[in-house]
C-alpha atoms as a PDB file:
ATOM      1  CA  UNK A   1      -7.980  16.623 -22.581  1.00  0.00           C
ATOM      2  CA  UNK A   2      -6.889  13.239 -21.817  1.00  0.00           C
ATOM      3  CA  UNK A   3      -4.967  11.063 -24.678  1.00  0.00           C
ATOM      4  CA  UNK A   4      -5.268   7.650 -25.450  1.00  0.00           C
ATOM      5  CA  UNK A   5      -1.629   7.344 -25.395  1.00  0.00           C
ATOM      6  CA  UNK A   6      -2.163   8.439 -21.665  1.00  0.00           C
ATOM      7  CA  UNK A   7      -5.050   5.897 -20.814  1.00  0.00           C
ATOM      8  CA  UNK A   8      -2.594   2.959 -22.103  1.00  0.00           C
ATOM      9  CA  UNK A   9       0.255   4.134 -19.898  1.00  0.00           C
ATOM     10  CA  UNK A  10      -2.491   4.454 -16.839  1.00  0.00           C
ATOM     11  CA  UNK A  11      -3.575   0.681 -17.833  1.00  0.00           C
ATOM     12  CA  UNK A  12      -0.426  -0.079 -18.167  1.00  0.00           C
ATOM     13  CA  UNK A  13      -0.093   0.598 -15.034  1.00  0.00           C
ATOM     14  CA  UNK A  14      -2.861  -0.363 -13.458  1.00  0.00           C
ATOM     15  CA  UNK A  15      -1.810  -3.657 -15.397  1.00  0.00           C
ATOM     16  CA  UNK A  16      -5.391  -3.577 -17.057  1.00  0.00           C
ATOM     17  CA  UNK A  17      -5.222  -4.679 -20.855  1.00  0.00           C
ATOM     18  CA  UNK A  18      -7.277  -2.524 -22.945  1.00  0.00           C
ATOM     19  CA  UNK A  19      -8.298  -2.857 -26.260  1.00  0.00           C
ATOM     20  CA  UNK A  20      -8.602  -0.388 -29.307  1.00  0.00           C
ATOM     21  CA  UNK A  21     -12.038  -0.803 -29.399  1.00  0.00           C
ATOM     22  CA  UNK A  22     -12.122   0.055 -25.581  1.00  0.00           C
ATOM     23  CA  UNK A  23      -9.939   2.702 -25.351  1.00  0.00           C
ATOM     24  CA  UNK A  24     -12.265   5.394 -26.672  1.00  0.00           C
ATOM     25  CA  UNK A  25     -14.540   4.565 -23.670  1.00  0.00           C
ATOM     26  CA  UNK A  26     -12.229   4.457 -21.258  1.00  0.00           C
ATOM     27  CA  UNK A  27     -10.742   7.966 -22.385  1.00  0.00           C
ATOM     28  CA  UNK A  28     -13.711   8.848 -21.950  1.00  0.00           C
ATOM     29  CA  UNK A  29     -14.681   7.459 -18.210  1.00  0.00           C
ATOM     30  CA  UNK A  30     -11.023   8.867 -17.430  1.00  0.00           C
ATOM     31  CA  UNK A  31     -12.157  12.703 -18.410  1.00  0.00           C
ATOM     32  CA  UNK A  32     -15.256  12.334 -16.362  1.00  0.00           C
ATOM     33  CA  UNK A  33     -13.531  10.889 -13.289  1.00  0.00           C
ATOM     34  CA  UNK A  34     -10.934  13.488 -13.577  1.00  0.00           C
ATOM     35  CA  UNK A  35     -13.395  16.550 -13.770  1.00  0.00           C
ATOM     36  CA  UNK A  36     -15.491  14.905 -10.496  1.00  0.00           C
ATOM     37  CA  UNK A  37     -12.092  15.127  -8.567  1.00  0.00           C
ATOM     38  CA  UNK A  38     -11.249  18.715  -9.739  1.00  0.00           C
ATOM     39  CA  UNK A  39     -14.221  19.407  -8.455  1.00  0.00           C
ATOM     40  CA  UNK A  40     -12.031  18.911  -5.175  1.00  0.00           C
ATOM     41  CA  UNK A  41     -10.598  21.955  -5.775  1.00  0.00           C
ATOM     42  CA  UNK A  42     -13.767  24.499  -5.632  1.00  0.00           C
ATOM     43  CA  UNK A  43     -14.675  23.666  -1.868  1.00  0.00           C
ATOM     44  CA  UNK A  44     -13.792  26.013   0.210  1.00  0.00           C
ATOM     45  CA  UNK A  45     -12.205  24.419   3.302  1.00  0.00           C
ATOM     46  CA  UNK A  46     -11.581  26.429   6.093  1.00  0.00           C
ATOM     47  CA  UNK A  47      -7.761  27.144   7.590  1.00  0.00           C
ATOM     48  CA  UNK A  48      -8.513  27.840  10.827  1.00  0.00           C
ATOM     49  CA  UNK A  49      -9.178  24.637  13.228  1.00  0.00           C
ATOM     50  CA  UNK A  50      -6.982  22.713  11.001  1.00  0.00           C
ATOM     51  CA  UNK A  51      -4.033  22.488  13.241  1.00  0.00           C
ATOM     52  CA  UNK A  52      -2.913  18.738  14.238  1.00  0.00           C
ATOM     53  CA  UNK A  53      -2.160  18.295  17.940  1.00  0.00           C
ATOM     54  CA  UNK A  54       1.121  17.264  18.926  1.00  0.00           C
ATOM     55  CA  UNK A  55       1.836  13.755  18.172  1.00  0.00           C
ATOM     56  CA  UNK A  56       3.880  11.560  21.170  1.00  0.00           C
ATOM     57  CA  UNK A  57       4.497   8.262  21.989  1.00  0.00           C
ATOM     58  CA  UNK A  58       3.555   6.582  25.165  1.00  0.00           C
ATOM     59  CA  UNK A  59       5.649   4.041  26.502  1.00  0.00           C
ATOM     60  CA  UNK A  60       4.825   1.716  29.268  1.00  0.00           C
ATOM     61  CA  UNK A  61       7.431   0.345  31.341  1.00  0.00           C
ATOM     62  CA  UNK A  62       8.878  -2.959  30.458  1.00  0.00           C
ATOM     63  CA  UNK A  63       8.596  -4.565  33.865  1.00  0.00           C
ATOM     64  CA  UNK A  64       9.700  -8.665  34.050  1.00  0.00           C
ATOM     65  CA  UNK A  65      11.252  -8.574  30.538  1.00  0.00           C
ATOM     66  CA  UNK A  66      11.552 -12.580  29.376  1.00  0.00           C
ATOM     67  CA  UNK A  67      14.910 -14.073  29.270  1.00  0.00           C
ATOM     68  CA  UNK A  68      16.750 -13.678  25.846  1.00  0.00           C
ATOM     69  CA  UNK A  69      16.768 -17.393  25.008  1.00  0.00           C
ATOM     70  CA  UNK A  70      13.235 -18.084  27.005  1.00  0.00           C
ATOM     71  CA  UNK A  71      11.621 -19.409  23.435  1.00  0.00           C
ATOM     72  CA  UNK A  72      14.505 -19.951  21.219  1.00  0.00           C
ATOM     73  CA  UNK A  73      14.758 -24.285  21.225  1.00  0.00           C
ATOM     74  CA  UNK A  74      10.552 -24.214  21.275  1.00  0.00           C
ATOM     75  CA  UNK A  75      10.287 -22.297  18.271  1.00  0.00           C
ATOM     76  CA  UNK A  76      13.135 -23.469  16.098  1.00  0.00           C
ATOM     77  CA  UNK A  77      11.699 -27.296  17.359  1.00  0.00           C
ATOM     78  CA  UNK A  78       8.808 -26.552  15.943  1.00  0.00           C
ATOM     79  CA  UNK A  79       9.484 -24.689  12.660  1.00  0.00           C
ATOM     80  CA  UNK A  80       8.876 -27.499   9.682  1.00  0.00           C
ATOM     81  CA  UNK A  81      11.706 -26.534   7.404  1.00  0.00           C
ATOM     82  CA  UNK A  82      15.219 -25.675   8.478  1.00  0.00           C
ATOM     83  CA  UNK A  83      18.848 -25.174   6.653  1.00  0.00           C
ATOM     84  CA  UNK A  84      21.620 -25.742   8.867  1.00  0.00           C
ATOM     85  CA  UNK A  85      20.719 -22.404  11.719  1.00  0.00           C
ATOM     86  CA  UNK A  86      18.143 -20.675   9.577  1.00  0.00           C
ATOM     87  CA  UNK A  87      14.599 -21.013   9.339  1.00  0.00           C
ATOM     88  CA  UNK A  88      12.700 -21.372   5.772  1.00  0.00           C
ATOM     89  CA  UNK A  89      10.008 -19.547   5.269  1.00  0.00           C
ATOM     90  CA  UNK A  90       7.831 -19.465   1.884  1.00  0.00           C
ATOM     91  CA  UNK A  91       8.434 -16.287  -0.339  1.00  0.00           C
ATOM     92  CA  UNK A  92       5.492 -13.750   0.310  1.00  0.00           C
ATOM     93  CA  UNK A  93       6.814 -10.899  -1.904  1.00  0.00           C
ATOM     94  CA  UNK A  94       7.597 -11.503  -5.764  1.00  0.00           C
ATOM     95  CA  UNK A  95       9.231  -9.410  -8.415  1.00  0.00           C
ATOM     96  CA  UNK A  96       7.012 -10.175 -11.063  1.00  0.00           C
END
């Protein structure tokens, strides 16, 4: 049986704000989702067939490589915002 001490640490989270007055429904909705899943675990699945096939990589050869250099001065000429050699990029990934 699911707690609602366990649904606020799952919205919590989730970072989903639930109120008092919600959280018997969620606890709830949480019970029922969990007893469709563990429903998972009556299907029989059969073992035999299940075998991957061997994974490999495929490499083509690397004919007329470009020049280290080639694009260098195009790109850095036009980047917008530079400090001294580096380029300046905006942040994508936050710690928030």
């Amino acid at each position: 049986m699911t707690t609602g001490e366990e649904v606020k640490k799952l919205a919590a989270l989730a970072r989903v704000k639930v109120s008092d007055e919600e959280l018997p429904k969620f606890t709830k909705e949480f019970e029922a989702i969990l007893a469709y899943v563990g429903q998972l675990e009556k299907i029989d699945v059969p073992k035999e067939g299940t075998e991957r096939p061997a994974l490999r990589n495929v490499f083509r050869e690397d004919t007329n490589p470009t020049e280290s250099g080639t694009w260098t001065k195009k790109l850095v000429a036009a980047f917008p915002y530079k400090e001294g050699d580096a380029l300046v990029v905006k942040q994508v990934i936050s710690h928030e």
